[in-house]
PDB file of N, CA and C in Angstrom:
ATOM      1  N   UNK A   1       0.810  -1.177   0.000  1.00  0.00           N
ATOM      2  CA  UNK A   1       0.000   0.000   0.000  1.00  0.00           C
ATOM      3  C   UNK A   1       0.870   1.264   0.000  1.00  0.00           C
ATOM      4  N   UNK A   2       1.984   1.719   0.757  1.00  0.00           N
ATOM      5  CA  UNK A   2       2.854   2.463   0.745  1.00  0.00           C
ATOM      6  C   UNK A   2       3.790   2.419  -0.446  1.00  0.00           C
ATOM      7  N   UNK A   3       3.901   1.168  -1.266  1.00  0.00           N
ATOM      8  CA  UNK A   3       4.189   1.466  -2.537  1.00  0.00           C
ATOM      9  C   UNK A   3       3.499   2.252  -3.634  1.00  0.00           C
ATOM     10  N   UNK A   4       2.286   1.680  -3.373  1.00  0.00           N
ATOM     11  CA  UNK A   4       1.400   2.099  -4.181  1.00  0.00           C
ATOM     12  C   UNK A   4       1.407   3.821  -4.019  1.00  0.00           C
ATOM     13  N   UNK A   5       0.804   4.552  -2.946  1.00  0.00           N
ATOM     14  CA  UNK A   5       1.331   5.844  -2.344  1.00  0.00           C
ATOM     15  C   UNK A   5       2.217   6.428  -3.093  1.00  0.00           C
ATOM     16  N   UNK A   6       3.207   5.864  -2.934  1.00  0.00           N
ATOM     17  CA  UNK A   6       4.723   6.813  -3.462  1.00  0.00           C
ATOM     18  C   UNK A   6       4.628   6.278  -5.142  1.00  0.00           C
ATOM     19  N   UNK A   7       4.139   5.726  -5.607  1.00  0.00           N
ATOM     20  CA  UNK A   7       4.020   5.734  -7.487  1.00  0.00           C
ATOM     21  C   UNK A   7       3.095   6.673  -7.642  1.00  0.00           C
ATOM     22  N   UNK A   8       1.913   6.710  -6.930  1.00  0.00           N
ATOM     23  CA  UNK A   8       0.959   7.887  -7.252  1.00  0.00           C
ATOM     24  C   UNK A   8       1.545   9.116  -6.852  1.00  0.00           C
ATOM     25  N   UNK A   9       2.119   9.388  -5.958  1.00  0.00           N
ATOM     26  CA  UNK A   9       2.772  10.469  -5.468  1.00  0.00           C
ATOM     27  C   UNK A   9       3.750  11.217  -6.827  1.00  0.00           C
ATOM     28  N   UNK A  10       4.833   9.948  -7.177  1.00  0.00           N
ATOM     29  CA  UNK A  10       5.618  10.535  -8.294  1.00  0.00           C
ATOM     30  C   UNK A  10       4.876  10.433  -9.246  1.00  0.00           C
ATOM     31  N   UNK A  11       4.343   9.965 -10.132  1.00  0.00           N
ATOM     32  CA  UNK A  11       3.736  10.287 -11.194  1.00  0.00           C
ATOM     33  C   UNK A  11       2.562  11.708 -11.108  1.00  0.00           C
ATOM     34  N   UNK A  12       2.143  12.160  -9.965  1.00  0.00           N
ATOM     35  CA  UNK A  12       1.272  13.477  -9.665  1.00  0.00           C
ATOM     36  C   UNK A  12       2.545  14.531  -9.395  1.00  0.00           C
ATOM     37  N   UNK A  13       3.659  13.924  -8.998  1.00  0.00           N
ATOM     38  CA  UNK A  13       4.900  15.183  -8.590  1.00  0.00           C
ATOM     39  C   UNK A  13       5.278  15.328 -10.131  1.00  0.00           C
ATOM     40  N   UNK A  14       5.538  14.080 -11.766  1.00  0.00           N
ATOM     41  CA  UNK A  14       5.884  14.630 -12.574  1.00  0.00           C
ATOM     42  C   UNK A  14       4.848  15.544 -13.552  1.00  0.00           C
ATOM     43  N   UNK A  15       3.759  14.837 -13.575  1.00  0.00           N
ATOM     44  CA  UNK A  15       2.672  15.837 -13.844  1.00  0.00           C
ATOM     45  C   UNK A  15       2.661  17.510 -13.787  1.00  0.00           C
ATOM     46  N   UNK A  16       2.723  17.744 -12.179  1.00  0.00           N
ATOM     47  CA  UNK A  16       3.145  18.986 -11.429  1.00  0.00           C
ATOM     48  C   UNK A  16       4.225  19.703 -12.052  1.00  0.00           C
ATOM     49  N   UNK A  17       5.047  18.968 -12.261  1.00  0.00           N
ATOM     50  CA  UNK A  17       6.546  19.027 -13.462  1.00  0.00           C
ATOM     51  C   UNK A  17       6.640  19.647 -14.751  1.00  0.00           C
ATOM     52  N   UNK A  18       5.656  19.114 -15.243  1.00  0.00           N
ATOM     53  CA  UNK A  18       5.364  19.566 -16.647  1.00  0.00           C
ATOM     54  C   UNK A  18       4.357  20.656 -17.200  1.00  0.00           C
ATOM     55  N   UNK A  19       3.595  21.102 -15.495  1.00  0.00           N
ATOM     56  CA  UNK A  19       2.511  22.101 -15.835  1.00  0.00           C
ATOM     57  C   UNK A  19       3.619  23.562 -16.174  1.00  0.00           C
ATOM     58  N   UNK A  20       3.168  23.941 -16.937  1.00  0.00           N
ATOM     59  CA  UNK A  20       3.597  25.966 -17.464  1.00  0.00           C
ATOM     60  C   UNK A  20       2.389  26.600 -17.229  1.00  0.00           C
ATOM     61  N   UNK A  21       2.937  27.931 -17.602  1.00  0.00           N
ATOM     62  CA  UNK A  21       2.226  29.205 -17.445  1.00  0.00           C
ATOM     63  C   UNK A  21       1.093  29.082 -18.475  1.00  0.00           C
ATOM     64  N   UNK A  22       1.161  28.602 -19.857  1.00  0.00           N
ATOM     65  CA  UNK A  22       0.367  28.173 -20.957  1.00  0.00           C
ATOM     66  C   UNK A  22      -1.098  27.480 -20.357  1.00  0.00           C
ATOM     67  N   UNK A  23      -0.239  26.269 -19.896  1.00  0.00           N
ATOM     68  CA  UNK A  23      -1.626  25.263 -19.524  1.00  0.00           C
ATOM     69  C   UNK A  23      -2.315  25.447 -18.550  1.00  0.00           C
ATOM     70  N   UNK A  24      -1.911  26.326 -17.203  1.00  0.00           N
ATOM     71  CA  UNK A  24      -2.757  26.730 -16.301  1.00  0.00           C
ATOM     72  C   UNK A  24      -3.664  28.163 -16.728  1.00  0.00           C
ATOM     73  N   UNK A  25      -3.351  29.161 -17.855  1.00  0.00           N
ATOM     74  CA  UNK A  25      -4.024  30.112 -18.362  1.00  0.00           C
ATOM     75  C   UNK A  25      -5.059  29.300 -19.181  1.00  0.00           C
ATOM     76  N   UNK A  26      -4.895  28.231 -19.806  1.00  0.00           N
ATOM     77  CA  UNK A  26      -5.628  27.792 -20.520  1.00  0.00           C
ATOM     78  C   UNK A  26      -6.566  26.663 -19.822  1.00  0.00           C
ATOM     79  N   UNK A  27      -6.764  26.102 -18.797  1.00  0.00           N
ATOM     80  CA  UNK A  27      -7.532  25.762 -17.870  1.00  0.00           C
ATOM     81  C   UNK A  27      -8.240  26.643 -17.169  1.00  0.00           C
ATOM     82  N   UNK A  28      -7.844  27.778 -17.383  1.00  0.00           N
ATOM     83  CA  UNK A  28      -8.765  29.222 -16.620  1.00  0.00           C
ATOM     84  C   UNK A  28      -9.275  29.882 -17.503  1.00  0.00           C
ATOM     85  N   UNK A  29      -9.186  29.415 -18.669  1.00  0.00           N
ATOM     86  CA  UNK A  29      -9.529  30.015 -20.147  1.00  0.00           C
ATOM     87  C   UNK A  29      -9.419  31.204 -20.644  1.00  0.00           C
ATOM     88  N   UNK A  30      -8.445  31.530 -20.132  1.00  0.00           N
ATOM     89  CA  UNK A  30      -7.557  32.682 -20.220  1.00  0.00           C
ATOM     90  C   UNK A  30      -6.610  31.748 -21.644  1.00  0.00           C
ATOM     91  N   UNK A  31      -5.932  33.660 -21.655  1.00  0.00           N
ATOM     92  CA  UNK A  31      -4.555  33.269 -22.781  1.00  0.00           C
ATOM     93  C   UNK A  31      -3.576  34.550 -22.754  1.00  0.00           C
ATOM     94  N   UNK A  32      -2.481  34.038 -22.744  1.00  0.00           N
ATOM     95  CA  UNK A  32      -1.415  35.033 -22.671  1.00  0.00           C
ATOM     96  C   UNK A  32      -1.156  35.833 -24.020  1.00  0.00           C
ATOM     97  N   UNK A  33      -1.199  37.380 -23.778  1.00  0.00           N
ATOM     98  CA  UNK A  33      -1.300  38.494 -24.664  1.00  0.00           C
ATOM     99  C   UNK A  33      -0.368  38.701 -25.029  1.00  0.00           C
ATOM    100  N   UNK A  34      -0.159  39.001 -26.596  1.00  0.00           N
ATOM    101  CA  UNK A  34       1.027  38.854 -27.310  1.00  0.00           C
ATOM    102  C   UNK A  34       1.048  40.522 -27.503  1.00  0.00           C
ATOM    103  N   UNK A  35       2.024  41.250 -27.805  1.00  0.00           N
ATOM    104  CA  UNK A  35       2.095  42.995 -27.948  1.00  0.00           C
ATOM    105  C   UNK A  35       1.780  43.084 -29.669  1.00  0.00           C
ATOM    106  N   UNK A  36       1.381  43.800 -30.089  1.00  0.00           N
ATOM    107  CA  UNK A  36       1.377  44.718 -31.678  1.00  0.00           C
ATOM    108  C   UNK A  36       2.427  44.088 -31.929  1.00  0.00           C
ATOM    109  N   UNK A  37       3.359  45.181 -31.113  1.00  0.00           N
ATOM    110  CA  UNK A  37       5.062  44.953 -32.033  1.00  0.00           C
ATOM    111  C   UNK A  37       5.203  43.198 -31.885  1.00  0.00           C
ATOM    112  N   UNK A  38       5.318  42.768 -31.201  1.00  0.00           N
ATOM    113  CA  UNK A  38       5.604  41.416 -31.536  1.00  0.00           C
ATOM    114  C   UNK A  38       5.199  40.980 -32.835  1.00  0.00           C
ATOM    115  N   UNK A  39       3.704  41.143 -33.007  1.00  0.00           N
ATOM    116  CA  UNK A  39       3.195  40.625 -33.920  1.00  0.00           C
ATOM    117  C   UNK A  39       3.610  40.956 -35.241  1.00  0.00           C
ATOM    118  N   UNK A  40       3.970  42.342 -34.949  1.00  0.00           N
ATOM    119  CA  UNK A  40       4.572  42.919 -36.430  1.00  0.00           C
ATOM    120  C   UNK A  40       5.872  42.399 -36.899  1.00  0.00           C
ATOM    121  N   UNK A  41       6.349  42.595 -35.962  1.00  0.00           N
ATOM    122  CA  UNK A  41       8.072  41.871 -35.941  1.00  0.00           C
ATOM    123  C   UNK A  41       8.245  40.262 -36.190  1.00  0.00           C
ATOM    124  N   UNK A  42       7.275  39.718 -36.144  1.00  0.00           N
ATOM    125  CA  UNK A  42       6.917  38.630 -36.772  1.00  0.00           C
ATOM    126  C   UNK A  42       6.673  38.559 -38.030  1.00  0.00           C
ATOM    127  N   UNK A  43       6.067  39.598 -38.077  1.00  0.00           N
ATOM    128  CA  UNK A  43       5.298  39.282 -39.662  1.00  0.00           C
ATOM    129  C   UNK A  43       6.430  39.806 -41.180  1.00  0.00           C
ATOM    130  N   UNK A  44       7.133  40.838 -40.126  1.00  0.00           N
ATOM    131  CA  UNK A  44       7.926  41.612 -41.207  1.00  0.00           C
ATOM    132  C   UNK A  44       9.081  40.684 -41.571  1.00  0.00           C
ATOM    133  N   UNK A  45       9.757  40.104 -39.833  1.00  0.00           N
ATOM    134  CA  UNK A  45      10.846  38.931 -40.067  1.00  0.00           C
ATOM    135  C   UNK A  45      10.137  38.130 -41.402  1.00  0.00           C
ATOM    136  N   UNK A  46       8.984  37.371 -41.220  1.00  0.00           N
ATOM    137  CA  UNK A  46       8.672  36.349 -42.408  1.00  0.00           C
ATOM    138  C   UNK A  46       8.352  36.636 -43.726  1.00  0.00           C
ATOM    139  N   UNK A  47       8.200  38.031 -44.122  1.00  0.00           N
ATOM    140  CA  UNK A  47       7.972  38.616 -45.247  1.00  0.00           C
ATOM    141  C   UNK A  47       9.911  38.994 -46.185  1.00  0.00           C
ATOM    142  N   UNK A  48      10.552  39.137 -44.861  1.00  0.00           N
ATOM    143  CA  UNK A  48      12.325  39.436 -44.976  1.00  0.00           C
ATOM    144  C   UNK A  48      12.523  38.170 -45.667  1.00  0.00           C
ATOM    145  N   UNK A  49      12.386  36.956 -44.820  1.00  0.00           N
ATOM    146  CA  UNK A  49      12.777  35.321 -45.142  1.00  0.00           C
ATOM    147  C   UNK A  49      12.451  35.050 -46.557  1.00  0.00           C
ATOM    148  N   UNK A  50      11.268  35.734 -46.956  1.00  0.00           N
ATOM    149  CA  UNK A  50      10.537  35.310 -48.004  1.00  0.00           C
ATOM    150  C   UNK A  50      11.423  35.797 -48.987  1.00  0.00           C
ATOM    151  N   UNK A  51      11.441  37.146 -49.161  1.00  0.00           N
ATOM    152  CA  UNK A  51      12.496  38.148 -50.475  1.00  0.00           C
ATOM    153  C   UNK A  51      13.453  37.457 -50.005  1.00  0.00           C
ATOM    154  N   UNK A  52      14.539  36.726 -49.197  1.00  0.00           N
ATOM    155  CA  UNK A  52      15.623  36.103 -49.563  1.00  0.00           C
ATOM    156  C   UNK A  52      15.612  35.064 -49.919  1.00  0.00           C
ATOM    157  N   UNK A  53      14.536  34.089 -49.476  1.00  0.00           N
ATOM    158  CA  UNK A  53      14.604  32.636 -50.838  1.00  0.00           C
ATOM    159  C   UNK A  53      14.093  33.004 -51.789  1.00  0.00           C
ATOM    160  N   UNK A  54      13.287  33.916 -52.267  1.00  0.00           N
ATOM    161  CA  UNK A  54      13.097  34.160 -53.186  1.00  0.00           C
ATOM    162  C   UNK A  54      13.620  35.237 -54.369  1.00  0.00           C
ATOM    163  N   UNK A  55      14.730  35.657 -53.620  1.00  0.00           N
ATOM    164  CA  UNK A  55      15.504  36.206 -54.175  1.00  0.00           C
ATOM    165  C   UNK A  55      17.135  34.635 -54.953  1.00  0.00           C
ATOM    166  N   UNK A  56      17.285  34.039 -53.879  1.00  0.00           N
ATOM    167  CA  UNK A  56      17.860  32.961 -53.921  1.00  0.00           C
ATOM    168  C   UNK A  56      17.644  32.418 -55.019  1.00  0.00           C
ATOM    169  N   UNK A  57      16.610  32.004 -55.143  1.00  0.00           N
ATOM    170  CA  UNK A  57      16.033  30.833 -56.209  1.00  0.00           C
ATOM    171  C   UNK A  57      15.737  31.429 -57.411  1.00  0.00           C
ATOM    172  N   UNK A  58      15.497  32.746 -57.156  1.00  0.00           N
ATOM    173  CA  UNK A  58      15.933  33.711 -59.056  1.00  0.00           C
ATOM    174  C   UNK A  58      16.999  33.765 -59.445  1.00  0.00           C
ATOM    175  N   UNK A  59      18.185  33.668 -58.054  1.00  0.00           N
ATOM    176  CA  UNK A  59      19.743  33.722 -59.231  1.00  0.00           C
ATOM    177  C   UNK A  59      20.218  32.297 -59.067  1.00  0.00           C
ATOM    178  N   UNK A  60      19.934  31.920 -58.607  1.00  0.00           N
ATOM    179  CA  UNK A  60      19.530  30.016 -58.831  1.00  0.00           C
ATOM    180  C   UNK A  60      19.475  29.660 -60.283  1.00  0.00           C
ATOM    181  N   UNK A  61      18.283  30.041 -60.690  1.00  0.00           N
ATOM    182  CA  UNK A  61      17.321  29.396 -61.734  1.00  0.00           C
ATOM    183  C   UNK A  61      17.875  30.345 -63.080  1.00  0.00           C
ATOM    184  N   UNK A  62      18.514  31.381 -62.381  1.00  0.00           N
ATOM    185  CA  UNK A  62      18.261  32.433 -64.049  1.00  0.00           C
ATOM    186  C   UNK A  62      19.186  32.378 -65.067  1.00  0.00           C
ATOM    187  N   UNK A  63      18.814  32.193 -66.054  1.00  0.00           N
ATOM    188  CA  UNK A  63      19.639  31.641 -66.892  1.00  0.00           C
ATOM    189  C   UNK A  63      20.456  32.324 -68.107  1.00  0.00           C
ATOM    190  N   UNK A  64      20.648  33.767 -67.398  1.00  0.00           N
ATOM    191  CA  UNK A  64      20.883  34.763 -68.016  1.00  0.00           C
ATOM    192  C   UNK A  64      22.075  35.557 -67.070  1.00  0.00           C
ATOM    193  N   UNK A  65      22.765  36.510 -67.116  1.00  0.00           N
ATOM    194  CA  UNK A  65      23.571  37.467 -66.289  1.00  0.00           C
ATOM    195  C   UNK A  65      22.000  38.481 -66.046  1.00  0.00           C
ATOM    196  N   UNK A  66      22.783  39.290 -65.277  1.00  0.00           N
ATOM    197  CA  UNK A  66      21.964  40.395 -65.368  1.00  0.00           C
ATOM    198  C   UNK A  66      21.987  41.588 -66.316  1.00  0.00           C
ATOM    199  N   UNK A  67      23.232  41.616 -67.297  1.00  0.00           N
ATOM    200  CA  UNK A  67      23.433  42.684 -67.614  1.00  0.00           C
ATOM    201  C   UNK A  67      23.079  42.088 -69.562  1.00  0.00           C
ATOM    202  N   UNK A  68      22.998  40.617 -69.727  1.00  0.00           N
ATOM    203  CA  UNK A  68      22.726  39.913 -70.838  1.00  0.00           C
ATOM    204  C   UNK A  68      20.589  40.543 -70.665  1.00  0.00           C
ATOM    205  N   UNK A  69      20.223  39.961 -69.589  1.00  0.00           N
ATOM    206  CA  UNK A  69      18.980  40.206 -69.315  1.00  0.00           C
ATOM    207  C   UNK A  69      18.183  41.190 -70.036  1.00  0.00           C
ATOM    208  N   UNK A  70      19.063  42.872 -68.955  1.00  0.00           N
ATOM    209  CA  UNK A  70      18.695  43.957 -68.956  1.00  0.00           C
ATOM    210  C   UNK A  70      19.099  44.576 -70.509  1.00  0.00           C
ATOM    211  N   UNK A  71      20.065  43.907 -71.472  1.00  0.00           N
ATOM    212  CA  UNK A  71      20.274  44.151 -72.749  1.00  0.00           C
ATOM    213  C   UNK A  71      19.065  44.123 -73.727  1.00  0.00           C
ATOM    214  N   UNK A  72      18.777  42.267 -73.760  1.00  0.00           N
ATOM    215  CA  UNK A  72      17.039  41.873 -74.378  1.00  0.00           C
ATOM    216  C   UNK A  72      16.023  42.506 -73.887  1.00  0.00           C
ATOM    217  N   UNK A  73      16.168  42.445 -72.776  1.00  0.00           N
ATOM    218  CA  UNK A  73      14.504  43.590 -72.284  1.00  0.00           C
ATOM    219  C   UNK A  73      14.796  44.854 -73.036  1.00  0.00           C
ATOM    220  N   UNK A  74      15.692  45.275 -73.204  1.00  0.00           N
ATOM    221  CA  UNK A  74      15.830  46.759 -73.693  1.00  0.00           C
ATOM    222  C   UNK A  74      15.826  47.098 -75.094  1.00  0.00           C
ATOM    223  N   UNK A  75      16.049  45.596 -75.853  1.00  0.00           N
ATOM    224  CA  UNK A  75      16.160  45.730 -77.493  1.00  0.00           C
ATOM    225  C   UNK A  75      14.453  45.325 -77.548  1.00  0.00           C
ATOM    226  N   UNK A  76      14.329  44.243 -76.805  1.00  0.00           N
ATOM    227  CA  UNK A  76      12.946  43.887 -76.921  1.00  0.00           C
ATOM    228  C   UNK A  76      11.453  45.447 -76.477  1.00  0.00           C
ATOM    229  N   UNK A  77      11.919  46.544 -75.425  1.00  0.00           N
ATOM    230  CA  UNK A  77      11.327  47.394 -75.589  1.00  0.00           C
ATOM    231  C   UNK A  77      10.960  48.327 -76.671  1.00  0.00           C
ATOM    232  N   UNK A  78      12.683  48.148 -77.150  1.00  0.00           N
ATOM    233  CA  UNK A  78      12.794  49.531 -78.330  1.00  0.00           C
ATOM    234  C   UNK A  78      12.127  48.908 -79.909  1.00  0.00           C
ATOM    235  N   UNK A  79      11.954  47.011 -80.040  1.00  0.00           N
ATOM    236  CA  UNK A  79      11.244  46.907 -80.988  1.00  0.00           C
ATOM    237  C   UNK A  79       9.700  46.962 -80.975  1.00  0.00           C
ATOM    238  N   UNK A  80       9.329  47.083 -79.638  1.00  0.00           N
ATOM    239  CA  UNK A  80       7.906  47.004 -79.419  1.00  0.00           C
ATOM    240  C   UNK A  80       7.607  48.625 -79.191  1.00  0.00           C
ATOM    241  N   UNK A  81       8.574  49.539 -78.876  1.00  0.00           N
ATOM    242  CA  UNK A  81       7.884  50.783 -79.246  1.00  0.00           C
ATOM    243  C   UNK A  81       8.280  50.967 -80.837  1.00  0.00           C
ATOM    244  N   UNK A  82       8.953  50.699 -81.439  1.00  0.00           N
ATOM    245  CA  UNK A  82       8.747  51.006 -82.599  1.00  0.00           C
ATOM    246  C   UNK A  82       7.651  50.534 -84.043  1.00  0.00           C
ATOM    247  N   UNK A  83       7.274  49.247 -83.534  1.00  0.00           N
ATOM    248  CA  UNK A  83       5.754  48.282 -83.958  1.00  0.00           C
ATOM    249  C   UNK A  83       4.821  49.355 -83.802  1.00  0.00           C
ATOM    250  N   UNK A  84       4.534  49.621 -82.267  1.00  0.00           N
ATOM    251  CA  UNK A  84       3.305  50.401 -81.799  1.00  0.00           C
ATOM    252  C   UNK A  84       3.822  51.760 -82.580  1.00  0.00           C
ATOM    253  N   UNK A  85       4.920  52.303 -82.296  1.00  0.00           N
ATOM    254  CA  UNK A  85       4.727  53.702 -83.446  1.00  0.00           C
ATOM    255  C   UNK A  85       4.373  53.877 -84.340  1.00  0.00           C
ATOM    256  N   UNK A  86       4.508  52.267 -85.710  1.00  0.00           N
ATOM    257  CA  UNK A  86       3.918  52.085 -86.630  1.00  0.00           C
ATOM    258  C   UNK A  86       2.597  52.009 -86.790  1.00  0.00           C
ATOM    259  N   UNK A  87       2.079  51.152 -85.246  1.00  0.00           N
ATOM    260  CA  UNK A  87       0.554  51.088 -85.808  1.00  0.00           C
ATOM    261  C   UNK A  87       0.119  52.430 -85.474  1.00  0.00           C
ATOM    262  N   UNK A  88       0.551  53.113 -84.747  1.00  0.00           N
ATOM    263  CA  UNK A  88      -0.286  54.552 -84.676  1.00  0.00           C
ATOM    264  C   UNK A  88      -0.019  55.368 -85.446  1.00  0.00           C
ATOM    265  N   UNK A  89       1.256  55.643 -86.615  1.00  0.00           N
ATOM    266  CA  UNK A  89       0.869  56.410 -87.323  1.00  0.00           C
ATOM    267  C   UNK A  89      -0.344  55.819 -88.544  1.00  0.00           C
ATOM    268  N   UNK A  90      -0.317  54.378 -88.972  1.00  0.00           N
ATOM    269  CA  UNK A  90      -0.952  53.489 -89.567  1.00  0.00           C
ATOM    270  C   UNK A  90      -2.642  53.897 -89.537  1.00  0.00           C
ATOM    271  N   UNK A  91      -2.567  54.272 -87.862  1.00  0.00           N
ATOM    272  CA  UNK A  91      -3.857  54.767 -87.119  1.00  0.00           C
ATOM    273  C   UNK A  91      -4.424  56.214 -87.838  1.00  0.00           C
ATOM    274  N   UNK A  92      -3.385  56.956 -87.902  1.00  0.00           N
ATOM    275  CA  UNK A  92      -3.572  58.195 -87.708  1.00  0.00           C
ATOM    276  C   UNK A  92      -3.715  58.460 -89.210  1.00  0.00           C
ATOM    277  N   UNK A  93      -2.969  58.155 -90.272  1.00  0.00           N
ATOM    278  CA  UNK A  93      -3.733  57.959 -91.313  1.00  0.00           C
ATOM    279  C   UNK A  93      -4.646  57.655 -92.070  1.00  0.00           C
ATOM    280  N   UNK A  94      -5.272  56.530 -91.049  1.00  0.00           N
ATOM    281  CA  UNK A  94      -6.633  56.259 -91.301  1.00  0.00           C
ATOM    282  C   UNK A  94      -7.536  57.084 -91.206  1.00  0.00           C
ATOM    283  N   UNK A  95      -7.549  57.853 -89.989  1.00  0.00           N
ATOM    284  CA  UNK A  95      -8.886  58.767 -89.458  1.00  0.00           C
ATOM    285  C   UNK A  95      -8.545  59.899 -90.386  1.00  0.00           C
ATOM    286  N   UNK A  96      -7.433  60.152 -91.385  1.00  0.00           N
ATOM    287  CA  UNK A  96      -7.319  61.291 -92.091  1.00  0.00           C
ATOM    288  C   UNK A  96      -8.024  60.950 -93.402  1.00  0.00           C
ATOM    289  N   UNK A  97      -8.483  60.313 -93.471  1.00  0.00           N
ATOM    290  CA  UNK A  97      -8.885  59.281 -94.816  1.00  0.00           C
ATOM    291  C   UNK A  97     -10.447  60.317 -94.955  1.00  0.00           C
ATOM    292  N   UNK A  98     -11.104  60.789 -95.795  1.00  0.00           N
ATOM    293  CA  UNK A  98     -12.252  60.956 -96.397  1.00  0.00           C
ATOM    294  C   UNK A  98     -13.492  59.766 -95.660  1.00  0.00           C
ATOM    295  N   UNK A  99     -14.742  60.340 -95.286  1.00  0.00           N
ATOM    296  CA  UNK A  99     -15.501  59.208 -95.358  1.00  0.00           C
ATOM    297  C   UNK A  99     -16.263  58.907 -96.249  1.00  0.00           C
ATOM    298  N   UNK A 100     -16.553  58.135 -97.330  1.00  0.00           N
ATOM    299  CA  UNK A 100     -17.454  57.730 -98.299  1.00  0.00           C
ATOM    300  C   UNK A 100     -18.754  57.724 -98.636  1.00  0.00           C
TER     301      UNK A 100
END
């Protein structure tokens, strides 16, 4: 019987052991209040994490320099404004046209 005692005893002393501040707020149905800034400082840290793998995995993957890149985008602009210049003067000749 006095065995028995002292197993219930330690197993209620490790119990006792393992209670925190968490699980007794949350048996009172309470909950511990987190600040703004925390929350923000959270959110901004994981938005930071984000632009660096994802910054990562663009010069990872890219299969270009940057300065090969920024070359084609720039020939590729100057032929697409010069298309569209065509169709608008193309345009603009039209509406000069007589109507029938």
């Amino acid at each position: 019987m006095v065995k028995d005692i002292r197993k219930q005893g330690l197993k209620a002393w490790k119990y006792l052991n393992d209670i925190d501040k968490d699980d007794v707020l949350e048996a009172l149905g309470l909950e511990e209040r987190t600040s703004p800034w925390a929350t923000a400082f959270g959110t901004i840290g994981i938005f930071a994490l984000g632009c660096l793998v994802g910054a990562g995995i663009g010069l990872a993957f890219a299969p270009k320099s940057g300065e090969e890149f920024r070359n084609e985008v720039g020939e590729r602009m100057k032929r697409k404004a010069d298309e569209l210049g065509g169709m608008a003067q193309d345009y603009a000749n039209r509406s000069q046209m007589p109507v029938t």
